[in-house]
Protein backbone atom coordinates (compact mmCIF):
# COMPACT_ATOMS: atom_id res chain seq x y z
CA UNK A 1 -68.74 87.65 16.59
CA UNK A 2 -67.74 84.21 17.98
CA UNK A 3 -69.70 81.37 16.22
CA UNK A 4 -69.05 77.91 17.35
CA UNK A 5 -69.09 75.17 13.78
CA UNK A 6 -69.75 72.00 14.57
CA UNK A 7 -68.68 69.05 12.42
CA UNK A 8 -68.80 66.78 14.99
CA UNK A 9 -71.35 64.08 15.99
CA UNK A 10 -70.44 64.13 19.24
CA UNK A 11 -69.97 67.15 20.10
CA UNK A 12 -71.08 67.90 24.03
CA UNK A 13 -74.56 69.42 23.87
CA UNK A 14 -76.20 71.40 27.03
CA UNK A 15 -79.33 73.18 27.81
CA UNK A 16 -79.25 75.78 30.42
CA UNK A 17 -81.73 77.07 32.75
CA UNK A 18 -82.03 80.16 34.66
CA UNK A 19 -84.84 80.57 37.45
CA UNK A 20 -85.92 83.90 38.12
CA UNK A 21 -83.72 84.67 41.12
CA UNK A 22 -80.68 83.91 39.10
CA UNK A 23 -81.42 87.21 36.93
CA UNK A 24 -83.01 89.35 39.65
CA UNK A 25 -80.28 92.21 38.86
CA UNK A 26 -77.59 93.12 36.57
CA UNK A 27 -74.79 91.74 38.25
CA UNK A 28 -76.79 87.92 38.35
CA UNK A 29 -77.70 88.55 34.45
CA UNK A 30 -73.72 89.38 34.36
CA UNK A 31 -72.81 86.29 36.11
CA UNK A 32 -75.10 83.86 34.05
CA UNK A 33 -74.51 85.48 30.86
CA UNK A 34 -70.59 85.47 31.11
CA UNK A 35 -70.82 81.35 32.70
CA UNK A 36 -73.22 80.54 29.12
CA UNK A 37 -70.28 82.67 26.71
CA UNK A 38 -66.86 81.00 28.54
CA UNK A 39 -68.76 77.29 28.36
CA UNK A 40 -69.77 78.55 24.80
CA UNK A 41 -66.26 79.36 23.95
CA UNK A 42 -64.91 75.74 24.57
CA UNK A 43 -67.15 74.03 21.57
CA UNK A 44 -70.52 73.41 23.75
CA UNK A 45 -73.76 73.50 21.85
CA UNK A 46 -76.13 75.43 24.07
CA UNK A 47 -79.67 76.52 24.27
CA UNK A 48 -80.66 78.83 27.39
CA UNK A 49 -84.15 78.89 28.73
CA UNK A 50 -85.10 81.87 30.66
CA UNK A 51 -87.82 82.74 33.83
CA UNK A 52 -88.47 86.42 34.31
CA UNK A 53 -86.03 88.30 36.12
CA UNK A 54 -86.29 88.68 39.60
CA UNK A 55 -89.87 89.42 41.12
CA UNK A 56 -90.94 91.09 37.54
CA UNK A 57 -94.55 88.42 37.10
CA UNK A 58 -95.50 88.58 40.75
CA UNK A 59 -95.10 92.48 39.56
CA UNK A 60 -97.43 92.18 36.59
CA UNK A 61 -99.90 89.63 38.24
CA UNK A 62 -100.47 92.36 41.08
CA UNK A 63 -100.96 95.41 38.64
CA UNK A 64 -102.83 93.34 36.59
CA UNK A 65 -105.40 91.78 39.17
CA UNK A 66 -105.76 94.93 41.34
CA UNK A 67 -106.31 97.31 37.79
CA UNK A 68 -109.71 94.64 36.52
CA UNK A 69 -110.52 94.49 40.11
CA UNK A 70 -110.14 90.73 40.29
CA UNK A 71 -112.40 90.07 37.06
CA UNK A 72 -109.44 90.25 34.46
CA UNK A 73 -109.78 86.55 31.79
CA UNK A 74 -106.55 84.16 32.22
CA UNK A 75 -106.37 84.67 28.30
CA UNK A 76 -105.63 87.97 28.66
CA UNK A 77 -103.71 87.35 32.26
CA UNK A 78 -101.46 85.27 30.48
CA UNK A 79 -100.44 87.64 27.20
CA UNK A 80 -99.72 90.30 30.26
CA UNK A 81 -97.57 87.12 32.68
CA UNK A 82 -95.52 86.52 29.31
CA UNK A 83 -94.00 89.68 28.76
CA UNK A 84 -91.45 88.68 32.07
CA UNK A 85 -90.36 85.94 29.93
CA UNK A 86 -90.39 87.89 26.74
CA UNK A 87 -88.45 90.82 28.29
CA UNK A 88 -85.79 88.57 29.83
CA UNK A 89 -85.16 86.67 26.44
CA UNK A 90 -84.35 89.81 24.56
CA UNK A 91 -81.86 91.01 27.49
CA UNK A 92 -80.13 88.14 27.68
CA UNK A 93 -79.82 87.28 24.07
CA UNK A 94 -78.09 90.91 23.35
CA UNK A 95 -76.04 90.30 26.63
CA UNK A 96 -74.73 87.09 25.48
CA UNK A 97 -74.15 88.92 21.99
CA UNK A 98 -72.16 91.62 23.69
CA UNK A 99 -69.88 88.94 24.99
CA UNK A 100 -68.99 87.98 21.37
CA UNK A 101 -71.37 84.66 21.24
CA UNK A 102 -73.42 84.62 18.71
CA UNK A 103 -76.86 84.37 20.05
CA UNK A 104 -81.00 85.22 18.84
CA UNK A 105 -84.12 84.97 21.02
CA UNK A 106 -87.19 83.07 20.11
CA UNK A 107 -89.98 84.52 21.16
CA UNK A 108 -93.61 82.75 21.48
CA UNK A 109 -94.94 84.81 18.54
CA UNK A 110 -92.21 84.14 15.95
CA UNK A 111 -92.77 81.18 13.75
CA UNK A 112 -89.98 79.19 15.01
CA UNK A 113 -91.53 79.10 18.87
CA UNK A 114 -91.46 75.19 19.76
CA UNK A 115 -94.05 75.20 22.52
CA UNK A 116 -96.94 74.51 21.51
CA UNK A 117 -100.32 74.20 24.43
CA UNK A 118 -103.85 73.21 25.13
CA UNK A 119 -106.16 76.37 25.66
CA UNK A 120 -106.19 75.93 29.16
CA UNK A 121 -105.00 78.97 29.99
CA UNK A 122 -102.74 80.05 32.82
CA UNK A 123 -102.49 76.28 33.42
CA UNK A 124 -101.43 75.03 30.10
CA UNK A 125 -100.50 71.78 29.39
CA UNK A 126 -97.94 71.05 26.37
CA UNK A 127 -98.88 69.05 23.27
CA UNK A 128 -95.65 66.97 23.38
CA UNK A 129 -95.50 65.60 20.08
CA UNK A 130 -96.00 68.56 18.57
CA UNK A 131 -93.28 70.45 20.76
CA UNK A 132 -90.79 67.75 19.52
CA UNK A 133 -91.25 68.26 16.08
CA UNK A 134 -91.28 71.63 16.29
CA UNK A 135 -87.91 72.16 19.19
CA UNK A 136 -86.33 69.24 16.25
CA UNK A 137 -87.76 71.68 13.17
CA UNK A 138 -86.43 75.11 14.36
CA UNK A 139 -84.39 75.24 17.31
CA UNK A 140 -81.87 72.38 16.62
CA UNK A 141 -80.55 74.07 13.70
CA UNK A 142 -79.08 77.20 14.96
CA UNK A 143 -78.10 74.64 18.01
CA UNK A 144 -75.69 72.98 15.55
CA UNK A 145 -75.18 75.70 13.83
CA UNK A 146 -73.30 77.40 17.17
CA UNK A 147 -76.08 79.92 17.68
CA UNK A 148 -77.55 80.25 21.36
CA UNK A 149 -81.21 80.21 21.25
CA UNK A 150 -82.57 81.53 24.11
CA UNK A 151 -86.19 80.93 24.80
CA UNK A 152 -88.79 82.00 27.16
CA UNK A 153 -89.43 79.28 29.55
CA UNK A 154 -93.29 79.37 30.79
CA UNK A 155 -94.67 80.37 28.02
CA UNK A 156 -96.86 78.44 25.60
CA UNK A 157 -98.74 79.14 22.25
CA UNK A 158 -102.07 77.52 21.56
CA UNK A 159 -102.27 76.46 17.73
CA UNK A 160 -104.43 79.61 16.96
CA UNK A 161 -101.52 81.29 18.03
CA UNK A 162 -103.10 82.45 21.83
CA UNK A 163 -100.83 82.98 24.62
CA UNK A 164 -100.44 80.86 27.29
CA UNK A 165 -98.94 80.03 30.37
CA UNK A 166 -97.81 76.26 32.04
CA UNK A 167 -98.37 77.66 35.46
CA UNK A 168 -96.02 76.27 38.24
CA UNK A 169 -93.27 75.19 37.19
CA UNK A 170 -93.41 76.34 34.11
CA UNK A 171 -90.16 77.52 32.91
CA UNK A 172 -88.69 73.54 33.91
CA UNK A 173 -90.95 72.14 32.07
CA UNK A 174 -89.72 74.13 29.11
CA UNK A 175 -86.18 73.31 29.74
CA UNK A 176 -87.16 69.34 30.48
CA UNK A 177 -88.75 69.02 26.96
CA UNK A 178 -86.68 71.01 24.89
CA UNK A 179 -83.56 69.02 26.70
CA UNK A 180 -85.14 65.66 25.50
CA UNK A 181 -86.50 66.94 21.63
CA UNK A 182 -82.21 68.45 21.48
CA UNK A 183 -81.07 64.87 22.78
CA UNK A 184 -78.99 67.02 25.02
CA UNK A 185 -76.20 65.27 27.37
CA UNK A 186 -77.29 67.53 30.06
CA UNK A 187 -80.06 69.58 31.54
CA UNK A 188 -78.85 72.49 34.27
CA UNK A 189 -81.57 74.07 36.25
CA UNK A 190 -79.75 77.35 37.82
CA UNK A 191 -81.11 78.29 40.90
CA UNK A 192 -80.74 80.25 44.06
CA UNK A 193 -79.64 77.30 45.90
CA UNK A 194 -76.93 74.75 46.29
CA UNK A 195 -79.34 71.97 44.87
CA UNK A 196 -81.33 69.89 45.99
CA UNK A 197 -81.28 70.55 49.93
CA UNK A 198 -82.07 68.20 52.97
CA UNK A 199 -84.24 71.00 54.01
CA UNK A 200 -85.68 74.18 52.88
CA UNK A 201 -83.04 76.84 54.13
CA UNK A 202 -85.78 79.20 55.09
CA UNK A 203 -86.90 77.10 58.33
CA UNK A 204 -83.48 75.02 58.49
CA UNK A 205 -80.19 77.28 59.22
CA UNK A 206 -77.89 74.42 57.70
CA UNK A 207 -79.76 72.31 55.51
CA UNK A 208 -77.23 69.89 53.83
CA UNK A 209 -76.94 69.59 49.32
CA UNK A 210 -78.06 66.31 48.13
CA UNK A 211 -75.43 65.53 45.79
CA UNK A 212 -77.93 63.01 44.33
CA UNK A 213 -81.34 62.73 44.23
CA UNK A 214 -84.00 60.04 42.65
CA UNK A 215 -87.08 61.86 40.78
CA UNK A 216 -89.53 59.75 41.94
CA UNK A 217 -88.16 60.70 45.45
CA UNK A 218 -88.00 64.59 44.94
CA UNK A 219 -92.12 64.01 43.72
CA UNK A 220 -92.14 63.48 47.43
CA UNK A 221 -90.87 67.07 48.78
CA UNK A 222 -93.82 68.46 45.67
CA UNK A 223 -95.46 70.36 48.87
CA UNK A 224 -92.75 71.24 50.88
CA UNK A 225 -90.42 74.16 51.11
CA UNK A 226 -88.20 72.11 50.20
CA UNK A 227 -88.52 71.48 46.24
CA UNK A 228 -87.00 73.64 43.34
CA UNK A 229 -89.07 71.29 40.77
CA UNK A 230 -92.67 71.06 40.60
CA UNK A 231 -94.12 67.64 40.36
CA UNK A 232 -95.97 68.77 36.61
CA UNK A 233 -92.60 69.38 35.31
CA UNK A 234 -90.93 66.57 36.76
CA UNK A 235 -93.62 64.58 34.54
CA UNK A 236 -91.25 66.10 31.17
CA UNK A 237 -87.96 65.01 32.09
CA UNK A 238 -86.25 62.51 30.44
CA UNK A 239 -84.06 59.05 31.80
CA UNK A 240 -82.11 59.62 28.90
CA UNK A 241 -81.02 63.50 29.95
CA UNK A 242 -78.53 63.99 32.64
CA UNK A 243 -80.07 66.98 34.79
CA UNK A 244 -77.77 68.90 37.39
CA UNK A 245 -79.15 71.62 39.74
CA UNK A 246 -76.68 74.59 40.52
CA UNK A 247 -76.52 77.94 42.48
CA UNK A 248 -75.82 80.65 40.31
CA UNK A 249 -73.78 82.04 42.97
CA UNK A 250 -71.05 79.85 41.68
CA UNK A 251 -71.28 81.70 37.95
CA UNK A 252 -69.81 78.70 36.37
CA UNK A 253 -71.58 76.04 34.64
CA UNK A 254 -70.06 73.27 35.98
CA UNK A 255 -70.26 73.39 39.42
CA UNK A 256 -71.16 70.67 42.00
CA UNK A 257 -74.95 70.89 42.59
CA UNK A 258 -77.75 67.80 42.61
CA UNK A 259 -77.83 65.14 40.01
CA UNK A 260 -81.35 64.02 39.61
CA UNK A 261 -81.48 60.72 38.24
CA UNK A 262 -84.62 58.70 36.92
CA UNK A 263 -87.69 59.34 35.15
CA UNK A 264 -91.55 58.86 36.39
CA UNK A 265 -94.30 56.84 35.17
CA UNK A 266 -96.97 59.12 33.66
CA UNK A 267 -99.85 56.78 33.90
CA UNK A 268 -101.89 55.44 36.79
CA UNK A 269 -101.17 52.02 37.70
CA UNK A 270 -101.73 49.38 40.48
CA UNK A 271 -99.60 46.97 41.21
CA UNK A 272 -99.02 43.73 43.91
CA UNK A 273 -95.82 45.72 46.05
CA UNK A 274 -95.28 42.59 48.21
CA UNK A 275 -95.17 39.24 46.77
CA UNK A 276 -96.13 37.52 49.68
CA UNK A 277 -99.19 37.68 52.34
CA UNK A 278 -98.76 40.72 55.28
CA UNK A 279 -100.51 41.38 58.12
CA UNK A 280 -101.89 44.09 60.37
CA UNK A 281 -101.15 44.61 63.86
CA UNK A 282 -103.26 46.79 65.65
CA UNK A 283 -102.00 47.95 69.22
CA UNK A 284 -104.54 50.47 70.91
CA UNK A 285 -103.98 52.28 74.40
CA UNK A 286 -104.07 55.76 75.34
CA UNK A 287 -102.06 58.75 73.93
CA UNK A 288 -99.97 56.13 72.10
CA UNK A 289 -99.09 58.87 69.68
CA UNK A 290 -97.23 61.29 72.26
CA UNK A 291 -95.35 58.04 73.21
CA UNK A 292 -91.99 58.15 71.05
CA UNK A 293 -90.02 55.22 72.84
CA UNK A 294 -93.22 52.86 72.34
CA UNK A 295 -93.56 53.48 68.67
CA UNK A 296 -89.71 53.35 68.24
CA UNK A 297 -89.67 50.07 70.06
CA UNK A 298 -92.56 48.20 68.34
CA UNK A 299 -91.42 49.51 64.82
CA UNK A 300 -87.77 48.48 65.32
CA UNK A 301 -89.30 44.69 66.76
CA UNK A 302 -90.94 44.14 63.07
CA UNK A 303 -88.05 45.32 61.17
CA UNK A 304 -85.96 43.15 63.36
CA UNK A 305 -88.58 40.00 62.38
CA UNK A 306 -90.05 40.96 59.17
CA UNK A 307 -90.57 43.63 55.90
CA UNK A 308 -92.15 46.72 58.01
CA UNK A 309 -94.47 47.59 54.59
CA UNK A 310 -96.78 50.74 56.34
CA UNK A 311 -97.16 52.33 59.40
CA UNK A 312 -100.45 54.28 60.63
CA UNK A 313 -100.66 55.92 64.11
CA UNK A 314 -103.31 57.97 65.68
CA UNK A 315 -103.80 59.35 69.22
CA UNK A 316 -104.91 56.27 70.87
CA UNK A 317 -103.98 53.60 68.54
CA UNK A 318 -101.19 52.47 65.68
CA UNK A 319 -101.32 49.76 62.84
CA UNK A 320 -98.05 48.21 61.74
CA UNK A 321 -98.23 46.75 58.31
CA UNK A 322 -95.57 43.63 58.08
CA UNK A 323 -95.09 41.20 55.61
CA UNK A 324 -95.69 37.49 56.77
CA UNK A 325 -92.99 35.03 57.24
CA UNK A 326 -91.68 31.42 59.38
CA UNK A 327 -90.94 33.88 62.10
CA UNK A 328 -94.15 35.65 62.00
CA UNK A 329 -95.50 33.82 65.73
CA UNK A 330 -92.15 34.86 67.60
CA UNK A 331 -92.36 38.87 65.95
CA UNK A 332 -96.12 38.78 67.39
CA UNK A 333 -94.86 37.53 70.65
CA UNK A 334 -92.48 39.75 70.98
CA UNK A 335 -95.01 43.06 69.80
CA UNK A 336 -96.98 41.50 72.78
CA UNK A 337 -94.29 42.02 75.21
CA UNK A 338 -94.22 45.47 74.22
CA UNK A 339 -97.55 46.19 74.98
CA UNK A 340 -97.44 44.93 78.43
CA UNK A 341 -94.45 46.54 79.44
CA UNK A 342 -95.79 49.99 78.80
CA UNK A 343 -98.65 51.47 80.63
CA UNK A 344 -100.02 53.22 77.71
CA UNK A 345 -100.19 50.06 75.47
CA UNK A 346 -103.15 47.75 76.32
CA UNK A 347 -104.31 45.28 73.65
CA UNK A 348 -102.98 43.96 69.89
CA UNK A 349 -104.78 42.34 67.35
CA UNK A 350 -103.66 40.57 64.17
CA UNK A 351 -105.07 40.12 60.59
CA UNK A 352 -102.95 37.81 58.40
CA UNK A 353 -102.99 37.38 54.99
CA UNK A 354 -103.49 40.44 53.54
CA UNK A 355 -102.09 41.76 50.00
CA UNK A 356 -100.35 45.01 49.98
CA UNK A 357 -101.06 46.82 46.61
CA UNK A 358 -99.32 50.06 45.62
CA UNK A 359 -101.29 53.19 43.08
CA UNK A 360 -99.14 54.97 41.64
CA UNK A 361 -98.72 57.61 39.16
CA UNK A 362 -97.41 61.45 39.34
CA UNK A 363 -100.63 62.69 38.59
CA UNK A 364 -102.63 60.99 40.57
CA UNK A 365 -103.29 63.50 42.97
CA UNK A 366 -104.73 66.17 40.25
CA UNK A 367 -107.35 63.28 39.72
CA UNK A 368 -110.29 64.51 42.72
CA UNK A 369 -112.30 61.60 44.08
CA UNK A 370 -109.63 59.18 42.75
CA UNK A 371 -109.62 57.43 46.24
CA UNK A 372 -113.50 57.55 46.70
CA UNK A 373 -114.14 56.07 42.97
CA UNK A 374 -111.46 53.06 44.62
CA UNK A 375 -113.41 52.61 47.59
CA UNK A 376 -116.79 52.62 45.55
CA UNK A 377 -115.62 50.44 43.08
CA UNK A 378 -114.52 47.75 46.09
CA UNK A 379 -117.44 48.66 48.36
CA UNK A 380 -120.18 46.96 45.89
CA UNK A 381 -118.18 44.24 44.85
CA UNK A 382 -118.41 43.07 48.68
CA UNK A 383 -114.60 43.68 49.14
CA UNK A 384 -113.45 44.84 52.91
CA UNK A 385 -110.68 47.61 52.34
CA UNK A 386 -108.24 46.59 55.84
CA UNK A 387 -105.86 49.45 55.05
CA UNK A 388 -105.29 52.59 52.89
CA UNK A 389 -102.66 55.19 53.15
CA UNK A 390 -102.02 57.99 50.60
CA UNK A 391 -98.47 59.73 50.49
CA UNK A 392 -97.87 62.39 47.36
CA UNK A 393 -98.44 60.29 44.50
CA UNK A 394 -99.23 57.25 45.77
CA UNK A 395 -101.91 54.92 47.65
CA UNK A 396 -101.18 51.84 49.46
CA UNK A 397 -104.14 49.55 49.65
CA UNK A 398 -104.49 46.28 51.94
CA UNK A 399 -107.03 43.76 51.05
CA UNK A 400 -107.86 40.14 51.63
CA UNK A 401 -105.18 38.06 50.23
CA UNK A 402 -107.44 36.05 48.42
CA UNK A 403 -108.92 38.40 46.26
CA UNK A 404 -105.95 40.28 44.77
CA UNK A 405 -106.38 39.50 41.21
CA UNK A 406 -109.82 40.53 41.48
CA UNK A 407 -108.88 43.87 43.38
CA UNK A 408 -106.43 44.78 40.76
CA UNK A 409 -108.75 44.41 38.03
CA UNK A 410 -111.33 46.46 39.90
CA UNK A 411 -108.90 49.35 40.70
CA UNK A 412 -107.60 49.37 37.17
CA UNK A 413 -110.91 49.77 36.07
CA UNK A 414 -111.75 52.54 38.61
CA UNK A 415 -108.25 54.48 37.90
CA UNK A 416 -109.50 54.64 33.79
CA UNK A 417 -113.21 55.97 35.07
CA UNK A 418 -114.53 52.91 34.37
């Protein structure tokens, strides 16, 4: 049995994930077991996180649903969702054996299992600290030691030793903090794509790879076809861990996929996003939306004058949000000439010093009536709200210039409940 020793400090250290698709037959488990045993072979200290092969919990949820009738407890859902994970682990730990690597499972009922939950079953969220200590405790050892750990990704364990699950997701967010509490070099997601794509190759017949990708820009795609991350995982991973999305296709480790660089703020925050006064320009006509040349021509105008900060359009009307500046008179001249060149534009009108303020935070959309308690909170301190736009996990807020300071406070006060 080949057992990598490890003497050296800096020896390169990976952890390795494989989505379910990647092990949806023999010949994938094959391909990914053989790419873990040759990088293995040349001194790499790996642990290998594992989703459920193929379509095996969509499987188990059905039989398990349709058998209770509907009525079945996510406690017990989630000891029945587990066994995917659990089944996988012990296949590829003997595979990876077979190869000559020395390799064990860890399963979520052995003492050694690092992730450690809240109760809130089938929608678990991990107690961090605790799965730090824990990943640093038992699973860095045989890491060092050249054993292969592989480990059910998904899966949680409340401290009373219940079975959860993290819900979507789930198996990343695994791989994100057990990449951080190993101080690995690098995190690789294995999927059934190239990477990160321009598109989602379901609706687009050539969607291009991102060979790069910021993570507080891939938060953006969180409900599109397009992601391969969900935004709660994205939450876990680390600046300080290089992560790299393959296609297993490739059945080699070091393939050309999508570097995701960055990290995301956890906590709710607002924040000035424009240092100096904007302004609003409201142009209003008829069908303004279904006119692409008008709304192509007024937007390029601002950016060709000022900072185009937000743009709202609706059937009969559009707001351009600008920043203000010396050549803020010729800009609104030249918005003006716009409007009466085109039949459907009929009138502008301008509000100027305005503060653009930015909310941000990943989970700010799991937070219902976040953008009520912000109007509230404004409303009955007298303060007019002249813009608000919400995009994934953000909200852009225009106020009175004057009262910024006192909008900030207010908002930070309404973001902790207060």
């Amino acid at each position: 049995m080949f057992m990598i020793k490890n003497n050296e400090k800096n020896r390169k250290r990976i952890v390795v994930k494989f989505g379910g698709s990647s092990l949806a037959d023999h010949e994938r488990i094959l391909r990914a077991v053989t790419a873990v045993a040759e990088e293995a072979k040349k001194g790499t200290q790996i642990a290998v996180i594992v989703s459920a092969m193929g379509k095996t919990t969509d499987t188990l949820f059905k039989a398990a649903k349709n058998s209770s009738n509907g009525r079945l407890h996510k406690k017990d859902l989630d000891e029945i969702l587990a066994m995917g994970e659990r089944t996988s682990i012990r296949i590829i730990a003997a595979a990876l054996r077979a190869q000559g690597v020395e390799s064990r499972y860890v399963d979520p009922l052995d003492s050694e299992w690092p992730i450690i939950t809240d109760d809130v079953f089938s929608d678990a969220n991990p107690i961090l600290d605790t799965c730090y200590e824990r990943a640093i405790q038992n699973v860095l050892p045989l890491v060092e030691k050249g054993v292969i750990p592989v480990i059910a990704g998904f899966v949680g364990r409340t401290k009373d030793n219940k079975m959860t699950t993290l819900g979507r997701g789930g198996s990343d967010t695994t791989a994100f903090i057990l990449a951080k509490a190993l101080e690995a070099d690098e995190l690789i997601l294995v999927t059934d794509a190239e990477g990160i794509m321009s598109a989602d190759p379901k609706v687009i017949g050539k969607p291009k790879r991102l060979p790069e990708i910021d993570v507080n820009t891939l938060v953006g795609l969180a409900d599109s076809g397009t992601k391969f991350i969900h935004r709660k995982a994205l939450r876990y991973k680390d600046p300080s861990v290089r992560v790299r999305v393959i296609r297993h296709t490739h059945g080699n480790l070091n393939a050309e996929g999508t570097l995701i660089k960055g990290a995301l703020s956890t906590e709710l925050d607002v924040a000035l996003a424009n240092p100096s006064p904007a302004m609003s320009i409201t142009v209003v006509g008829k069908r303004v939306s279904e006119q692409p040349q008008v709304i192509k021509e007024l937007t390029e105008t601002v950016k060709n004058h000022a900072e185009l900060l937000g743009l709202s359009v609706n059937y009969d009307s559009m707001i351009l949000y600008a920043s203000e500046n010396p050549n803020s008179k010729l800009l609104l001249e030249k918005v003006h000439e716009i409007i009466l060149k085109h039949e459907e534009t009929l009138a502008m009108s301008v509000r100027k010093q305005l503060a653009f303020l930015k909310i941000k935070g990943v989970d700010l959309e799991k937070t219902p009536g976040l953008t009520g308690r912000i109007a509230e909170a404004l409303r009955v301190n007298a303060i007019n709200i002249f813009g608000l736009m919400t995009i994934t996990s953000s909200i852009m807020l225009f106020v009175n210039w004057n009262e910024k300071e006192k909008v900030i406070k207010l908002v930070r006060n309404a973001l902790k409940g207060d």
